[in-house]
Every structure is written in structure tokens, then in C-alpha cells.
PDB file of N, CA and C in Angstrom:
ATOM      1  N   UNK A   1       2.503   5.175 -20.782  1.00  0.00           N
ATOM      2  CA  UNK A   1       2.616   6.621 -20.820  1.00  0.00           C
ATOM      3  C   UNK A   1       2.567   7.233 -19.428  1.00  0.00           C
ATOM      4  N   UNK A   2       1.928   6.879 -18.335  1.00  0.00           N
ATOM      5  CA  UNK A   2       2.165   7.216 -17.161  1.00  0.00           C
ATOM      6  C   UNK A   2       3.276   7.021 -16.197  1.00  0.00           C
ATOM      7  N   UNK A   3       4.013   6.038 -16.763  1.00  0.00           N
ATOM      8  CA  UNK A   3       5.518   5.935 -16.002  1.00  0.00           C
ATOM      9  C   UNK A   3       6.113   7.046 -16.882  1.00  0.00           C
ATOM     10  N   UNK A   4       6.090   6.912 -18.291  1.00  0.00           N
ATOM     11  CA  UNK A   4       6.744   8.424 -18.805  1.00  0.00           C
ATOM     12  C   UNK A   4       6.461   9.704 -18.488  1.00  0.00           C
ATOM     13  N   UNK A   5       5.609   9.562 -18.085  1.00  0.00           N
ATOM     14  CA  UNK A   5       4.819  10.916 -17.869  1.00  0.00           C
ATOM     15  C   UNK A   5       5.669  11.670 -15.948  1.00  0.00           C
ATOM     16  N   UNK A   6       6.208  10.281 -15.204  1.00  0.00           N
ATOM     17  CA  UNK A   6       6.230  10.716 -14.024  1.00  0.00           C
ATOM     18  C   UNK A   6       8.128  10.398 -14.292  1.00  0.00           C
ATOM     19  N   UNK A   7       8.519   9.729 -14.917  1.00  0.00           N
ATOM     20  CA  UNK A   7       9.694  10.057 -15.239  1.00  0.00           C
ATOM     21  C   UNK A   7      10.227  11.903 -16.098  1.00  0.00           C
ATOM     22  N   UNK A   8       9.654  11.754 -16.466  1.00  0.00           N
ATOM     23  CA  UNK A   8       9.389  13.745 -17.109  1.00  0.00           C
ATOM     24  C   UNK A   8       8.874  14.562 -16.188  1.00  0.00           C
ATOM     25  N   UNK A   9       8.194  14.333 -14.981  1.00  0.00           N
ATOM     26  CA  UNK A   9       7.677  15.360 -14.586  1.00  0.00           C
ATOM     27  C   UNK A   9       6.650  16.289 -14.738  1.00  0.00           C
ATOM     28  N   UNK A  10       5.560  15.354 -15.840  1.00  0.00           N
ATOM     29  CA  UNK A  10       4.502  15.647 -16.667  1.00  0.00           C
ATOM     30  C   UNK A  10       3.360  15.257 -15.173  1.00  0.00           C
ATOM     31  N   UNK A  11       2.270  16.275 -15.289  1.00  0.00           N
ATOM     32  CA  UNK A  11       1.127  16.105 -14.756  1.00  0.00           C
ATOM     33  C   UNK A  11       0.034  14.997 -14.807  1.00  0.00           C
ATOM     34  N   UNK A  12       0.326  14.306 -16.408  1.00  0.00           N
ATOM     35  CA  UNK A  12      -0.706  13.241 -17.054  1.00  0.00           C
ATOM     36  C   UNK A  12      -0.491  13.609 -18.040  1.00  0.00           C
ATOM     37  N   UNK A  13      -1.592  12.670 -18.794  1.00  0.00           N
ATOM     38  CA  UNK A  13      -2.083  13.338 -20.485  1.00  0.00           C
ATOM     39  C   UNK A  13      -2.921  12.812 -20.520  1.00  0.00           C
ATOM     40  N   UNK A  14      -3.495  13.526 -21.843  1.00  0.00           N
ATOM     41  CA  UNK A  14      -4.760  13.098 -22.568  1.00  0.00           C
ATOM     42  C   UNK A  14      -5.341  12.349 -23.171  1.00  0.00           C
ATOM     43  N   UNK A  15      -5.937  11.144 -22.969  1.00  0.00           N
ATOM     44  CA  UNK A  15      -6.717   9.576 -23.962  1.00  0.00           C
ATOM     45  C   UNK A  15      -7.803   9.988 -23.618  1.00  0.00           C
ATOM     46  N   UNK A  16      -8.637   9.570 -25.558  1.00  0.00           N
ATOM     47  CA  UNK A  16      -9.891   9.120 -25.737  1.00  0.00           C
ATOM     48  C   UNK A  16     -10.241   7.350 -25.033  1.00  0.00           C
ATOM     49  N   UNK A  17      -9.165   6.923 -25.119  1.00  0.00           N
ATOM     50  CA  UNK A  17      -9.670   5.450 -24.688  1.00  0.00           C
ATOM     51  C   UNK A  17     -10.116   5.667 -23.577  1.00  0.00           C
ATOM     52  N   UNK A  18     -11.037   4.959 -23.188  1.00  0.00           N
ATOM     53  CA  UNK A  18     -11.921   4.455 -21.806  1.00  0.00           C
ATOM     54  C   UNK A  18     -12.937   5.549 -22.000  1.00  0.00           C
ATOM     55  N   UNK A  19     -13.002   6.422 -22.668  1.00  0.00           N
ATOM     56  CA  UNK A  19     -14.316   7.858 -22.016  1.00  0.00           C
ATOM     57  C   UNK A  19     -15.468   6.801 -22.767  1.00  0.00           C
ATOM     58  N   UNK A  20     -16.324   6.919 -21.410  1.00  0.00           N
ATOM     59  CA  UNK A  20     -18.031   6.236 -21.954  1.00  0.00           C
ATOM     60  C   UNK A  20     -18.159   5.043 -21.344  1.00  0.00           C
ATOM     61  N   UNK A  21     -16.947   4.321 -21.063  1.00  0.00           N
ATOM     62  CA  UNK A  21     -16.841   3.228 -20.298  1.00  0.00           C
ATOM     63  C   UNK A  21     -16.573   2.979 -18.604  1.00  0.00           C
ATOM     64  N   UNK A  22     -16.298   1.986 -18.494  1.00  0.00           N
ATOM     65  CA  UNK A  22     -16.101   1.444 -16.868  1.00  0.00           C
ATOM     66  C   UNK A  22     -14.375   2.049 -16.145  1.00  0.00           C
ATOM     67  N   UNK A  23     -13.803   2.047 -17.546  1.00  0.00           N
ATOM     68  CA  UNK A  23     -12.472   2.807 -17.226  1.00  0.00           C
ATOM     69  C   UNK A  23     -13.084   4.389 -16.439  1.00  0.00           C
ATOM     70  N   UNK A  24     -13.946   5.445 -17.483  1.00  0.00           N
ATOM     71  CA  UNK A  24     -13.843   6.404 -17.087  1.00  0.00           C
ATOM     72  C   UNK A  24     -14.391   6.737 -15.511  1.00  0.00           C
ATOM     73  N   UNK A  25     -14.436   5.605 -14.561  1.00  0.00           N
ATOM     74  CA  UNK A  25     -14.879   6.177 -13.301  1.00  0.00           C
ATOM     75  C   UNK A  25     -14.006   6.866 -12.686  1.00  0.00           C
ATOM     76  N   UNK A  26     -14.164   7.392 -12.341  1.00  0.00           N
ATOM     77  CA  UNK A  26     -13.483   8.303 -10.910  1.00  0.00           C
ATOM     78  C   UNK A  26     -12.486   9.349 -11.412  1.00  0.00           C
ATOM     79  N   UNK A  27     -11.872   9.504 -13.064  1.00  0.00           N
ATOM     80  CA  UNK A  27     -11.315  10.037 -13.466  1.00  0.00           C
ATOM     81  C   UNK A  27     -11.715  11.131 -13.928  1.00  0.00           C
ATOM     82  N   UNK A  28     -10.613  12.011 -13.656  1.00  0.00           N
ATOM     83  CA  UNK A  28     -11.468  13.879 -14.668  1.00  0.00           C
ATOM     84  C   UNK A  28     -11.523  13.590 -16.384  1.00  0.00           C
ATOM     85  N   UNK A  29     -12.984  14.039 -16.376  1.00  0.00           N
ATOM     86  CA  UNK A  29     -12.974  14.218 -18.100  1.00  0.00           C
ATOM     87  C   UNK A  29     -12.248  15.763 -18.305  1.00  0.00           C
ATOM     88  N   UNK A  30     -12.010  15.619 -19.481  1.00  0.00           N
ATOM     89  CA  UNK A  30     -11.406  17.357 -20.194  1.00  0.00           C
ATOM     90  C   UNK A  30     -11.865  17.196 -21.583  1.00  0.00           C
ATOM     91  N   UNK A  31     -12.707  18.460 -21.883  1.00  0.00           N
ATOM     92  CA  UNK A  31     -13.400  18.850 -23.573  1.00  0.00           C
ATOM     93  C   UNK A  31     -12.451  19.901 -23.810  1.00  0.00           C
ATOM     94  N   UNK A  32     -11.625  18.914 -24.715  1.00  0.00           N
ATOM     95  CA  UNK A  32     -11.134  20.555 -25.836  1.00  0.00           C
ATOM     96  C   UNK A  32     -12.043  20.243 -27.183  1.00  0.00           C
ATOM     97  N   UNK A  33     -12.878  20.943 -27.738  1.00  0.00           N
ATOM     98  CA  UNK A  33     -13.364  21.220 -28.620  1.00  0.00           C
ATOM     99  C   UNK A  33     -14.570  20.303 -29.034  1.00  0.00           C
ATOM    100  N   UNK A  34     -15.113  20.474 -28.291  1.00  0.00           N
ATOM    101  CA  UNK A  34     -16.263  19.414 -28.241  1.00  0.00           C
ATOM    102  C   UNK A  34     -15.796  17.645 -28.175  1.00  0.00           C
ATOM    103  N   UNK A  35     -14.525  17.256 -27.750  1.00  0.00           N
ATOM    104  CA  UNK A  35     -14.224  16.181 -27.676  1.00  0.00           C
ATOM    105  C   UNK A  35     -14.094  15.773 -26.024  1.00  0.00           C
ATOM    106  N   UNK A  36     -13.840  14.938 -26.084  1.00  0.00           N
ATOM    107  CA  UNK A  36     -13.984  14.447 -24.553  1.00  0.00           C
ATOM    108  C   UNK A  36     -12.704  13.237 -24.247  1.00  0.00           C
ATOM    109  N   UNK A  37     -12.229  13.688 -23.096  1.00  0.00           N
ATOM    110  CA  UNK A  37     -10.655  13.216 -22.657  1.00  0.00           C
ATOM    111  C   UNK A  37     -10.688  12.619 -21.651  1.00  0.00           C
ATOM    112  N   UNK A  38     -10.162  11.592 -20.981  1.00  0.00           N
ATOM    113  CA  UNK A  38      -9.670  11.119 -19.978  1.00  0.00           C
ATOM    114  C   UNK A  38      -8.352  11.411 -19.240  1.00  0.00           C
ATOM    115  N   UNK A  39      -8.014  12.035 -17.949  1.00  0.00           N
ATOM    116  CA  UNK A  39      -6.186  12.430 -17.646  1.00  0.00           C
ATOM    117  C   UNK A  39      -6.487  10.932 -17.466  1.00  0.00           C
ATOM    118  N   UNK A  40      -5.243  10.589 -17.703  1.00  0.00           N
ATOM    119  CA  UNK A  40      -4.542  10.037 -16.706  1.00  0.00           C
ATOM    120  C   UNK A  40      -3.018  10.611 -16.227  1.00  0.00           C
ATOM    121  N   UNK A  41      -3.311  10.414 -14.792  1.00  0.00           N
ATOM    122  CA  UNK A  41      -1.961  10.802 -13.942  1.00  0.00           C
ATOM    123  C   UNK A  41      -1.020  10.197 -13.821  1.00  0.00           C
ATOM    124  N   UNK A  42       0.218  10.530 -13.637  1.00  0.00           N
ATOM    125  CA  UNK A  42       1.669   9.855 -13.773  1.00  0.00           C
ATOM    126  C   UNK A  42       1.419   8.287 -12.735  1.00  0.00           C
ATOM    127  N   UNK A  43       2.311   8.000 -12.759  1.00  0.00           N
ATOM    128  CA  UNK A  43       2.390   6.490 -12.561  1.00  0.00           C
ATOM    129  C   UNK A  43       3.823   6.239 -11.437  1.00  0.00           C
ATOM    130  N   UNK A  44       4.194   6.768 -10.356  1.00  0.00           N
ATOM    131  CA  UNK A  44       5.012   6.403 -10.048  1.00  0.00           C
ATOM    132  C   UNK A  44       5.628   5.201  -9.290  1.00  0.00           C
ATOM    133  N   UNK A  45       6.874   4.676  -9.435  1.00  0.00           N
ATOM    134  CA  UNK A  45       7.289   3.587  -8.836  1.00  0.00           C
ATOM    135  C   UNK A  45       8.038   3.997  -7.503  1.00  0.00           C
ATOM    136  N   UNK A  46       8.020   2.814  -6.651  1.00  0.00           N
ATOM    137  CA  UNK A  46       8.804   2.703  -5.280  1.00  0.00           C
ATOM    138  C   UNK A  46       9.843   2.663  -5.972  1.00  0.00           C
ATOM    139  N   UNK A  47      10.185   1.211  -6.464  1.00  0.00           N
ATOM    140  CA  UNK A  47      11.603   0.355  -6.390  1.00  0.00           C
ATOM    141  C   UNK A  47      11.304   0.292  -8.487  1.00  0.00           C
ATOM    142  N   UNK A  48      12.472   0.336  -8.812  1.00  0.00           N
ATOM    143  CA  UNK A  48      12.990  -0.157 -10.196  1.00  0.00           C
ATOM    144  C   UNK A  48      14.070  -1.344 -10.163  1.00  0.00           C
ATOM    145  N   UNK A  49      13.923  -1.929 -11.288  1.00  0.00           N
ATOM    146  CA  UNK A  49      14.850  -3.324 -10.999  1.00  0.00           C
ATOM    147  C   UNK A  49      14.767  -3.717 -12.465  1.00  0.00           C
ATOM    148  N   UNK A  50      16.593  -3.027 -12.274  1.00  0.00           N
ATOM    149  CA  UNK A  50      16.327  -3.104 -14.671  1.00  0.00           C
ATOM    150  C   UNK A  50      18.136  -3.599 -14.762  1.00  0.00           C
ATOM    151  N   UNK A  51      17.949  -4.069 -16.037  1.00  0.00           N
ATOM    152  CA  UNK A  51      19.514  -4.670 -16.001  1.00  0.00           C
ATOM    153  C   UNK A  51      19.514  -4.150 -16.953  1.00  0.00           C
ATOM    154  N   UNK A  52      21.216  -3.619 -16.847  1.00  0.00           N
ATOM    155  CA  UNK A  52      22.180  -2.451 -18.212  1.00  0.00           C
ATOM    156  C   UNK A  52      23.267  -3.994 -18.194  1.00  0.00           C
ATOM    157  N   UNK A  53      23.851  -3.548 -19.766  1.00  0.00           N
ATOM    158  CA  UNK A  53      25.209  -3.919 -19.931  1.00  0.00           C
ATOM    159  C   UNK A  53      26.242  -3.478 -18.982  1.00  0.00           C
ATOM    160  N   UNK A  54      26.534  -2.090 -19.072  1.00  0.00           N
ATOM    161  CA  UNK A  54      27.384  -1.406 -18.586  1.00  0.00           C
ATOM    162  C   UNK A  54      27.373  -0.379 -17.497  1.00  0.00           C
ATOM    163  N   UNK A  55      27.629  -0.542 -16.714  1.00  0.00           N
ATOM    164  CA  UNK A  55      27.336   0.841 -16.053  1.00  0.00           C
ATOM    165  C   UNK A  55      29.062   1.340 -15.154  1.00  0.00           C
ATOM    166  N   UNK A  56      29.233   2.868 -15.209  1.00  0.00           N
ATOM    167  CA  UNK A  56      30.043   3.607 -14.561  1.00  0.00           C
ATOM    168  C   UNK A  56      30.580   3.525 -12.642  1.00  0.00           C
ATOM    169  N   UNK A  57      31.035   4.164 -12.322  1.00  0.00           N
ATOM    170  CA  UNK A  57      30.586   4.139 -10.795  1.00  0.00           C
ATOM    171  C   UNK A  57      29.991   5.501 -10.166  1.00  0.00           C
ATOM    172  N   UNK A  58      29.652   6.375 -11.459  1.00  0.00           N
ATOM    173  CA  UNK A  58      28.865   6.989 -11.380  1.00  0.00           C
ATOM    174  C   UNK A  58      27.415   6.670 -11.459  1.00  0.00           C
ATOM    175  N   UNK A  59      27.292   5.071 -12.016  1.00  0.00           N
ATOM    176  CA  UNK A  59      25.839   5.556 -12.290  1.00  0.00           C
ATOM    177  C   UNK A  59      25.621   5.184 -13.429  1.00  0.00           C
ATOM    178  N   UNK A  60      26.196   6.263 -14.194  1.00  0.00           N
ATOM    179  CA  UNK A  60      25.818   5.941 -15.997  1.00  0.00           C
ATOM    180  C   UNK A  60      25.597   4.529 -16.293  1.00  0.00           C
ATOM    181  N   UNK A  61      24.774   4.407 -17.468  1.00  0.00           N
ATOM    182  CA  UNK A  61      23.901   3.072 -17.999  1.00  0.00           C
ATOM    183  C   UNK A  61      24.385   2.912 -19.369  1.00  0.00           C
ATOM    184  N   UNK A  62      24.278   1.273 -19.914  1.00  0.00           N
ATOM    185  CA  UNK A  62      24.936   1.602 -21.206  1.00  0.00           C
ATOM    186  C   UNK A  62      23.549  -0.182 -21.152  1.00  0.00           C
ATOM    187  N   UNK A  63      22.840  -0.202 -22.465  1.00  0.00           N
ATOM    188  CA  UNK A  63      21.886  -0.822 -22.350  1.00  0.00           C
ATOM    189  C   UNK A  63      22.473  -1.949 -24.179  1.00  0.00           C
ATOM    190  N   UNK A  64      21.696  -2.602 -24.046  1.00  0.00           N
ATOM    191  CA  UNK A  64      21.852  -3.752 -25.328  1.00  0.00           C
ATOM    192  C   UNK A  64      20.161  -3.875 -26.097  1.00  0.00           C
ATOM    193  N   UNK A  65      20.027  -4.597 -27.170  1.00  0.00           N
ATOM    194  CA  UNK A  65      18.526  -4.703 -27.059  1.00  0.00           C
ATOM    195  C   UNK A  65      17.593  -4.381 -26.763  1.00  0.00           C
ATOM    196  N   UNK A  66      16.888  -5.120 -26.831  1.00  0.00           N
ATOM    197  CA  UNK A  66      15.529  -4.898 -25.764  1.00  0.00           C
ATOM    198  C   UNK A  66      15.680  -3.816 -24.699  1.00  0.00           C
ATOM    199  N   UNK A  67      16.606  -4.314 -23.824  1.00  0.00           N
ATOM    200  CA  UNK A  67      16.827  -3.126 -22.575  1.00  0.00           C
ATOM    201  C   UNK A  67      16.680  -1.615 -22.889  1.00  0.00           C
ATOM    202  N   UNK A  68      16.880  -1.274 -24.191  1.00  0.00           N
ATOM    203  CA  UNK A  68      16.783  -0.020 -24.329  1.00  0.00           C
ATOM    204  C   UNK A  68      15.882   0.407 -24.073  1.00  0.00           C
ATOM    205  N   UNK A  69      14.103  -0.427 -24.557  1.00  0.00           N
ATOM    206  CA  UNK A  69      13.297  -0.034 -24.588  1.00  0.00           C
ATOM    207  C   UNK A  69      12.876   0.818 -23.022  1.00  0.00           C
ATOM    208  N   UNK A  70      12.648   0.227 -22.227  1.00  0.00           N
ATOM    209  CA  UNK A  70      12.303   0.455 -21.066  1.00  0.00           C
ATOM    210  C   UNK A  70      12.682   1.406 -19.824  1.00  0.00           C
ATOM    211  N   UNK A  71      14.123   0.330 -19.674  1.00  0.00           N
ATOM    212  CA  UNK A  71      14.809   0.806 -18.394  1.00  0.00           C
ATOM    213  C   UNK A  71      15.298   2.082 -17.853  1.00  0.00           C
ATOM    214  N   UNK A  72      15.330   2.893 -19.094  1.00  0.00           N
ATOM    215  CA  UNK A  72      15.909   4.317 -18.621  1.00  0.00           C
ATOM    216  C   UNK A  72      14.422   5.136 -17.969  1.00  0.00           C
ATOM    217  N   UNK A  73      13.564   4.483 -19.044  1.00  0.00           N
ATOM    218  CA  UNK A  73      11.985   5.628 -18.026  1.00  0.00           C
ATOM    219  C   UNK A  73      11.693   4.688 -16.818  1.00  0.00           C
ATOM    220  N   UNK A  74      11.893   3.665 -16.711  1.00  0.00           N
ATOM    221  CA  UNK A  74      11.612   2.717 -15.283  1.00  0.00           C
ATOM    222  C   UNK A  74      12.645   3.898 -14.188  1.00  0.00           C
ATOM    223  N   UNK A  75      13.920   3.620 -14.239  1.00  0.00           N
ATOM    224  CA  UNK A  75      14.882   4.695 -13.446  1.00  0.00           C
ATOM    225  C   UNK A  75      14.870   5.326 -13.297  1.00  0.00           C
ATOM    226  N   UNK A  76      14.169   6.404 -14.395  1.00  0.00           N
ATOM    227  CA  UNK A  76      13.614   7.864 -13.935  1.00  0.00           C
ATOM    228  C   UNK A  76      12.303   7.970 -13.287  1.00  0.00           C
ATOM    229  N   UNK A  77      11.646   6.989 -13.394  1.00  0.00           N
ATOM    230  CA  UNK A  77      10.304   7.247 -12.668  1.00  0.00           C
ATOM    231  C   UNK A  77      10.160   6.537 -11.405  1.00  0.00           C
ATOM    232  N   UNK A  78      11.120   5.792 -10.929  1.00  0.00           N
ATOM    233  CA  UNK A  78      11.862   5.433  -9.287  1.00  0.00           C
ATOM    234  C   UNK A  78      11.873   5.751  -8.429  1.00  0.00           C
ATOM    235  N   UNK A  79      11.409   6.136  -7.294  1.00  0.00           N
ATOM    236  CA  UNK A  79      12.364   6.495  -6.391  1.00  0.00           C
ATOM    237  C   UNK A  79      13.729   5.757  -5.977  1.00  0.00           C
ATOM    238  N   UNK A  80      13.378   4.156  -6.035  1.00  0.00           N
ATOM    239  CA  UNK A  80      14.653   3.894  -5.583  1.00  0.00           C
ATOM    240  C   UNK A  80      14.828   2.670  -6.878  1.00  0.00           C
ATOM    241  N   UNK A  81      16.338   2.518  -7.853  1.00  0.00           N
ATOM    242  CA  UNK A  81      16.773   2.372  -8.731  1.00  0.00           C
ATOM    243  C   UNK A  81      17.767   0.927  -8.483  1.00  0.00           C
ATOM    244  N   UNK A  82      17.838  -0.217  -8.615  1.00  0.00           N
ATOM    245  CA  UNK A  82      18.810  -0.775  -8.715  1.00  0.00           C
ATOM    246  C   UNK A  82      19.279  -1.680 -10.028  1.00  0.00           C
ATOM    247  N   UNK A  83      20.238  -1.574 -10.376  1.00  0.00           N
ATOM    248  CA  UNK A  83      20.558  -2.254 -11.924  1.00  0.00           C
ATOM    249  C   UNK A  83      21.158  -2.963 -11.727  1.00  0.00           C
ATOM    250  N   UNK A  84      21.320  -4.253 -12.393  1.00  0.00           N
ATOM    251  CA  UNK A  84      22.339  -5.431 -12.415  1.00  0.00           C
ATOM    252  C   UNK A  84      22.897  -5.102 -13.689  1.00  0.00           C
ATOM    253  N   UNK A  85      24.089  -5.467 -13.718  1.00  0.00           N
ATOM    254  CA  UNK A  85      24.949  -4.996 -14.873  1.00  0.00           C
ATOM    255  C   UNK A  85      25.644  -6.350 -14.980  1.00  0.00           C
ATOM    256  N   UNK A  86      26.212  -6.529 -16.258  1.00  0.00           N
ATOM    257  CA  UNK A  86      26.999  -7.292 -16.736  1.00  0.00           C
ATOM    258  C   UNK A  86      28.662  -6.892 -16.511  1.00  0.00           C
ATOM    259  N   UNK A  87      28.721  -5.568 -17.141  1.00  0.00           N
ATOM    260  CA  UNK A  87      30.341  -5.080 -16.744  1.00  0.00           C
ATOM    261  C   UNK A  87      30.187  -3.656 -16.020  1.00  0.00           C
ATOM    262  N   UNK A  88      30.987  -3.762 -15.291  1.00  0.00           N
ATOM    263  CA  UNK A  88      31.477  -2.227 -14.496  1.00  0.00           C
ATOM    264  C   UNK A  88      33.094  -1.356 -14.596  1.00  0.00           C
ATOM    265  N   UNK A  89      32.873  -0.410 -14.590  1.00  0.00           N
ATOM    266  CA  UNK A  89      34.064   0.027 -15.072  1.00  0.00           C
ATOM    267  C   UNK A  89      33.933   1.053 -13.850  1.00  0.00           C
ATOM    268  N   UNK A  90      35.511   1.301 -13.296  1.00  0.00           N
ATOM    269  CA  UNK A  90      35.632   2.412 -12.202  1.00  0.00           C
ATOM    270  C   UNK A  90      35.873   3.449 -13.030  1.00  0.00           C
ATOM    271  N   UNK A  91      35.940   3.704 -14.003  1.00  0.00           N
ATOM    272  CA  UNK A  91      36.022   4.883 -15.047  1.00  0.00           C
ATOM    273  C   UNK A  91      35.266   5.429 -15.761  1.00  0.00           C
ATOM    274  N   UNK A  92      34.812   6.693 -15.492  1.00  0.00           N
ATOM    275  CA  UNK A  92      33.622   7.256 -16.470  1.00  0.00           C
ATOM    276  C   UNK A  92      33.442   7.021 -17.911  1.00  0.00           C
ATOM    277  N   UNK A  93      31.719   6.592 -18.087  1.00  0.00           N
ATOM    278  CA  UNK A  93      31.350   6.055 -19.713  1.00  0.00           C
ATOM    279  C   UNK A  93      31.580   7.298 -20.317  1.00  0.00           C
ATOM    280  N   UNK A  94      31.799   7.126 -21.536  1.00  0.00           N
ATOM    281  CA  UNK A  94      31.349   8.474 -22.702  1.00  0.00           C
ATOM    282  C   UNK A  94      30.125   9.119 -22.564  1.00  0.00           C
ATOM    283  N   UNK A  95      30.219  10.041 -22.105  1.00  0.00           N
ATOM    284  CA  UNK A  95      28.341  10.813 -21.600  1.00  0.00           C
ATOM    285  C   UNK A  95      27.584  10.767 -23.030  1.00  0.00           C
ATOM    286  N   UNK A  96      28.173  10.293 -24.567  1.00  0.00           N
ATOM    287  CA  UNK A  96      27.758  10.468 -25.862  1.00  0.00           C
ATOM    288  C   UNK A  96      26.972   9.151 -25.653  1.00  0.00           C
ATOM    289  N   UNK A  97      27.286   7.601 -24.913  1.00  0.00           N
ATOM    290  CA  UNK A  97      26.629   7.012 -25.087  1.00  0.00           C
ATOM    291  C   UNK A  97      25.729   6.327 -23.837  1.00  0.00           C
ATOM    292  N   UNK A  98      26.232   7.158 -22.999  1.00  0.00           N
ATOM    293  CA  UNK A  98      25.317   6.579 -21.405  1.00  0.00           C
ATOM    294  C   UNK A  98      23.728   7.180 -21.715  1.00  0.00           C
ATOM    295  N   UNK A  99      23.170   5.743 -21.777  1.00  0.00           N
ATOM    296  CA  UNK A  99      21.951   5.868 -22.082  1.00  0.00           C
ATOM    297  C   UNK A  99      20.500   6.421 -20.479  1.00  0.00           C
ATOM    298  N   UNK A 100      21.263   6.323 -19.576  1.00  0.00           N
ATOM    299  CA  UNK A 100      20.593   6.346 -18.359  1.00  0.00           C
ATOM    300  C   UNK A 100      21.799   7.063 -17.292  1.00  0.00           C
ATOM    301  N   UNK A 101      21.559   8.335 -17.150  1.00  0.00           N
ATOM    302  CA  UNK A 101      22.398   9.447 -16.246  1.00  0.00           C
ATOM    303  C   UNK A 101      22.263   8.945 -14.481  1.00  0.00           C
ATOM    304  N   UNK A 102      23.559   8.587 -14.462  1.00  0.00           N
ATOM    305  CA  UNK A 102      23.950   8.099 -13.146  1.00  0.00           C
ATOM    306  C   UNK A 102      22.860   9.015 -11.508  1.00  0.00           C
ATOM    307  N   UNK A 103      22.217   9.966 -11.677  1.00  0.00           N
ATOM    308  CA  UNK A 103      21.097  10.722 -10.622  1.00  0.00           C
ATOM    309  C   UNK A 103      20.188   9.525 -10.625  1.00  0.00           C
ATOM    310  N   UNK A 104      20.064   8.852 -11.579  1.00  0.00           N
ATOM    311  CA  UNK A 104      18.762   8.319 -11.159  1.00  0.00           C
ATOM    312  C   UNK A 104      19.171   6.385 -11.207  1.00  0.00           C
ATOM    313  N   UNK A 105      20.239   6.641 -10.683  1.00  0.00           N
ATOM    314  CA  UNK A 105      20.934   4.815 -10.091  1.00  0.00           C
ATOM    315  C   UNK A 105      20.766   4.936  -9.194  1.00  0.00           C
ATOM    316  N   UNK A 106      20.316   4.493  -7.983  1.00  0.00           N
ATOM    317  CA  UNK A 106      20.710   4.027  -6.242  1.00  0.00           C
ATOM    318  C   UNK A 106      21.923   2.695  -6.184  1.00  0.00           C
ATOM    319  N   UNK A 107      21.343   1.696  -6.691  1.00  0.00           N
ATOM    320  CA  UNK A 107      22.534   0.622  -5.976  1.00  0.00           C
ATOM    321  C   UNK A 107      22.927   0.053  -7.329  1.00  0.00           C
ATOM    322  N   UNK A 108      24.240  -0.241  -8.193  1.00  0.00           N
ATOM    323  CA  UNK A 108      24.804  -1.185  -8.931  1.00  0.00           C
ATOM    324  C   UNK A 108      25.149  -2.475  -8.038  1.00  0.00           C
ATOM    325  N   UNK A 109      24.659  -3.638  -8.805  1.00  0.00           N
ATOM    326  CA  UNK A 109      24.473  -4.920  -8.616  1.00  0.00           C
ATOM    327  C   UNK A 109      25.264  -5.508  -9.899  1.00  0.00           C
ATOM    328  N   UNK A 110      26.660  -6.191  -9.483  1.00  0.00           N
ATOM    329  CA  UNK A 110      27.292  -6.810 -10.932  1.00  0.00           C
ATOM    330  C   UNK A 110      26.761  -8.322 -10.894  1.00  0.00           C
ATOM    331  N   UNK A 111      26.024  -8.228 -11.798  1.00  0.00           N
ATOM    332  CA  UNK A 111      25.695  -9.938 -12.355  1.00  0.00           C
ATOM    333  C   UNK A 111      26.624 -11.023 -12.986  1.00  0.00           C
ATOM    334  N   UNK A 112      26.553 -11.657 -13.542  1.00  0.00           N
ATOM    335  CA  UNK A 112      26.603 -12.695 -14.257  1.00  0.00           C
ATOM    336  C   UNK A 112      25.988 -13.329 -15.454  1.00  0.00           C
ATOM    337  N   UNK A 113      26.623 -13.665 -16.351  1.00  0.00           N
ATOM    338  CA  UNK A 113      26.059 -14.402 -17.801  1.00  0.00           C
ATOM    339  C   UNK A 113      24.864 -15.390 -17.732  1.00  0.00           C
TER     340      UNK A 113
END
């Protein structure tokens, strides 16, 4: 949740896990309603390093499997982005199915099987 959180542009959020424990050092508690919270703060990355199926030469991402899960909040929460791709096309993807918006690619890397 903290790489999502800094891929969105979110401040943190709110967990009960860790309050009372060795987790909660150094972190701000927050009581809404007589309960007691832990932030945690976004999570950002230097470098991302995620492999798409497809990608544009814009950028755009087109993912398989598993890959979906991840790679688009890894890229957004980046500063610097590089994807290995399987196929590249010099022609723009369908923006209906580019799963990861070409702003947040730095370098396409075409792989291999």
C-alpha cells in the first residue's frame, strides 16, 4: 500500500497493524474515535524494472498475467522506469487497452522469449 499510495500521490494511510508493538516506533499514531492508527508514508522507488508484453514508442504498456498485478503501480511510483517488452510496435496501442500510460516509461528494453 505504500508504493500505491506514492504512485497516487497519497500522503499515507491508515493501519491498525503494528499499534502496541515494535513496528509502532518512530511512527505518528492518529485516534479517530477512540481507535488508534499507525500512517504509514508512501514508499517511493529510484529505479523500476517490470516487464510488459507490449509496449508503444510512446510508452504505453500492454501486460499478460501475473504482470498485471504489479507493474503499472511499480512505474508510477518510479522515478526512473525501465520495461523489457516482448513486442514493440512503432505505432500507437489502443489507449482502451494500454494498461500503463507511456509518462511514466523512461527506457523500453526489447527482450526475448
Amino acid at each position: 500500500e505504500q508504493i500505491r499510495c506514492s504512485c497516487y500521490g497519497l500522503g499515507g494511510f491508515l493501519t491498525r497493524t503494528g499499534v502496541g508493538t515494535i513496528v509502532q516506533e518512530g511512527k505518528e499514531v492518529v485516534e479517530i474515535d477512540g481507535v488508534k492508527y499507525l500512517l504509514e508514508k508512501p514508499l517511493k522507488a529510484d529505479f523500476a524494472l517490470i516487464f510488459a508484453h507490449k509496449a508503444d514508442k510512446y510508452g504505453n504498456l500492454v501486460y499478460h498475467g501475473s504482470a498485471q498485478n504489479f507493474n503499472s503501480v511499480m512505474a508510477g511510483a518510479a522515478t526512473t522506469t525501465i520495461v523489457e517488452v516482448l513486442e514493440y510496435s512503432e505505432e500507437a496501442l489502443n489507449p482502451d487497452i494500454a494498461e500503463t500510460p507511456g509518462v511514466f516509461v523512461n527506457y523500453i528494453v526489447k527482450g526475448t522469449r
